[in-house]
C-alpha atoms as a PDB file:
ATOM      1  CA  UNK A   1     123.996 168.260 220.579  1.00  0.00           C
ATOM      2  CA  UNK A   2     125.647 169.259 217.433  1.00  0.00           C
ATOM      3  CA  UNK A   3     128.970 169.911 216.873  1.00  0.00           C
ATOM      4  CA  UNK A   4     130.540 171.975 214.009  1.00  0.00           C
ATOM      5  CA  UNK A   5     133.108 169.983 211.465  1.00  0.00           C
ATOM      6  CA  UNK A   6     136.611 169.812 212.540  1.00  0.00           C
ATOM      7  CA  UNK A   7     139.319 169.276 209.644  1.00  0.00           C
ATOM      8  CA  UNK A   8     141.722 167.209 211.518  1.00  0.00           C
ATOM      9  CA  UNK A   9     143.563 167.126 208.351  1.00  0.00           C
ATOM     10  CA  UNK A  10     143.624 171.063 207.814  1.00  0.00           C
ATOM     11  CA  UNK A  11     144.911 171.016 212.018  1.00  0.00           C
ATOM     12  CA  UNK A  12     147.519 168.297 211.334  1.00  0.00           C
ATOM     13  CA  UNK A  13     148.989 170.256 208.052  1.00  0.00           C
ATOM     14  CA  UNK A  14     149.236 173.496 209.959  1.00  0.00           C
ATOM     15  CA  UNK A  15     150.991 172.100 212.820  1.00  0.00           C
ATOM     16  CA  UNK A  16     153.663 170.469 210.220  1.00  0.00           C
ATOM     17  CA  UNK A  17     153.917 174.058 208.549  1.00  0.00           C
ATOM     18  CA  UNK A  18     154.588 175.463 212.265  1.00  0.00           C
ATOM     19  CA  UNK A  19     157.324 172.178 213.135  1.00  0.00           C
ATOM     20  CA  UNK A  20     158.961 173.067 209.731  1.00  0.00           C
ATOM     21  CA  UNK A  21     158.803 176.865 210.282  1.00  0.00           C
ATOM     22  CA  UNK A  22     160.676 175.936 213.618  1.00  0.00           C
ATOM     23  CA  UNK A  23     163.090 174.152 212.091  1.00  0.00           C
ATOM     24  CA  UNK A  24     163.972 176.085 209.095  1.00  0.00           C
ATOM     25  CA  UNK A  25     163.822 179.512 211.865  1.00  0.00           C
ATOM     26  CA  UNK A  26     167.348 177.229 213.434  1.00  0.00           C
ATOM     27  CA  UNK A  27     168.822 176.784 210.590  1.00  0.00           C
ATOM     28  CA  UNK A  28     168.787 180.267 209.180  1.00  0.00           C
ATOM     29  CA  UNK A  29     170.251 180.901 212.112  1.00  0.00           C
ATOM     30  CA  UNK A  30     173.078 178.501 212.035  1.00  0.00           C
ATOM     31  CA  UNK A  31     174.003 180.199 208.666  1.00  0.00           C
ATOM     32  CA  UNK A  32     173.532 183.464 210.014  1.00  0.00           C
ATOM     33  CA  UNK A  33     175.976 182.698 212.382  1.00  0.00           C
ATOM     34  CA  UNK A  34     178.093 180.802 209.605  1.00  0.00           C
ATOM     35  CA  UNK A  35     178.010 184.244 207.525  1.00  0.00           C
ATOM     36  CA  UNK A  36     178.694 186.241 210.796  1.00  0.00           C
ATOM     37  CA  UNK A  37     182.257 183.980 211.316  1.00  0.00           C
ATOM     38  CA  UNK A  38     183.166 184.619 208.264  1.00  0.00           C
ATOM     39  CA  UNK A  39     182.998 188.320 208.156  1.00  0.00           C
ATOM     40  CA  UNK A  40     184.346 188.425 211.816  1.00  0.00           C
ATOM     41  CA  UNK A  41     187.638 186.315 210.343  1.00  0.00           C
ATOM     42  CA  UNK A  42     188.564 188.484 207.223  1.00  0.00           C
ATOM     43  CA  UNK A  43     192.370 188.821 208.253  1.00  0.00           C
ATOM     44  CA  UNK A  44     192.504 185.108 208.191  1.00  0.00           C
ATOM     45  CA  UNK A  45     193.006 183.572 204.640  1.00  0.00           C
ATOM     46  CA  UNK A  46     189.922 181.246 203.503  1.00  0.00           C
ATOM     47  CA  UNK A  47     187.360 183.732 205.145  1.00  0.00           C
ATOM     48  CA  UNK A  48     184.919 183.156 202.295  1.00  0.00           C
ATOM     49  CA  UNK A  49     184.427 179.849 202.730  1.00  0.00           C
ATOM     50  CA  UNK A  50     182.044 180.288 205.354  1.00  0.00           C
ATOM     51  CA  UNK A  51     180.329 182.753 203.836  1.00  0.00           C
ATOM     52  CA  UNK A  52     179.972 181.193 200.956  1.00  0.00           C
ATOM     53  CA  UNK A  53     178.406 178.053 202.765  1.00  0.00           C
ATOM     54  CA  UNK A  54     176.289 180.324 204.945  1.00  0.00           C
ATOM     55  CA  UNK A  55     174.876 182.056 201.950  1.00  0.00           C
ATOM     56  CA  UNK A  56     174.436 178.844 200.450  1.00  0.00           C
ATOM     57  CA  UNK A  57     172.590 177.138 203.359  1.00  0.00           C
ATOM     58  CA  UNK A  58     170.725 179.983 203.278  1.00  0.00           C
ATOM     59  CA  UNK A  59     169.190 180.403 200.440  1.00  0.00           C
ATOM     60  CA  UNK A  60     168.716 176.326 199.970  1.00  0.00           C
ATOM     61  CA  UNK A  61     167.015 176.046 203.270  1.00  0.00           C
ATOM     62  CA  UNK A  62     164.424 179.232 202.386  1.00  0.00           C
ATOM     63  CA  UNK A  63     163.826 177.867 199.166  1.00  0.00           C
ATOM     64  CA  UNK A  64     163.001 174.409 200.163  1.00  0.00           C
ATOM     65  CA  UNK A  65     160.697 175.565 202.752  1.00  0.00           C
ATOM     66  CA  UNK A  66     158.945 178.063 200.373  1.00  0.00           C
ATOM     67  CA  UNK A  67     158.379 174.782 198.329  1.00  0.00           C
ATOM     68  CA  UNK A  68     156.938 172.783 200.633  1.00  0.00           C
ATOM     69  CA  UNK A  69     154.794 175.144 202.234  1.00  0.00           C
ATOM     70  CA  UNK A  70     153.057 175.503 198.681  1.00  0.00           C
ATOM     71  CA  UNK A  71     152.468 171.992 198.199  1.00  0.00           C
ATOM     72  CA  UNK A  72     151.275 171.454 201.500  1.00  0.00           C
ATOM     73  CA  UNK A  73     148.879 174.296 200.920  1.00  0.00           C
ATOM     74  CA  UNK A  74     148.205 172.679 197.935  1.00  0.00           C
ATOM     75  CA  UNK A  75     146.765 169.216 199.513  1.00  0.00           C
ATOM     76  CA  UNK A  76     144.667 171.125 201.974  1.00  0.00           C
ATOM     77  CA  UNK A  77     141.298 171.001 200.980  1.00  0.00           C
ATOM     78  CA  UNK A  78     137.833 171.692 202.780  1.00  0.00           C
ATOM     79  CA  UNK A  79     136.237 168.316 201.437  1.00  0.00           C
ATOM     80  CA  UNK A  80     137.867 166.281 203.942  1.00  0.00           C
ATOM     81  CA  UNK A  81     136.315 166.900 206.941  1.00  0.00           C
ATOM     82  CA  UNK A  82     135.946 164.125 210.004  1.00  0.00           C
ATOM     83  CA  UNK A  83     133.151 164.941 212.195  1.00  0.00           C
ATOM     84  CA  UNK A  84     134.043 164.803 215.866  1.00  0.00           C
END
């Protein structure tokens, strides 16, 4: 009986995509709530600092992941295929 290809390669890259997705969904999060603090606190003096670092975190964290989401696109490839 035949089986059709299986890219265990394309499976593995996905499920890193997903892990990092994950990861980067708790740390938006942690600078949403950075942000939030900040805004919550504006009486106190220094209330922009974390905003600022929210923001920051932010932005650094999206753009990383944008990044690396491209490149791993970028090695998956429908020549390596392991048949199973």
């Amino acid at each position: 009986m035949l089986r059709d290809p299986v890219s265990i390669k394309k499976i593995c890259l996905w499920c890193l995509i997903v892990t990092l997705g994950i990861v980067v969904t708790c740390m938006v999060f942690i600078s949403i709530v950075s942000i939030w603090a900040g805004c919550f606190h504006m009486p106190q003096s220094a209330f922009w600092v974390p905003i600022l670092g929210g923001g920051f975190f932010l932005v650094l964290v999206l753009f990383l992941y944008i990044r690396a989401a491209k490149r791993i696109f970028f090695h998956m490839k429908e020549k390596d295929v392991l048949m199973t």
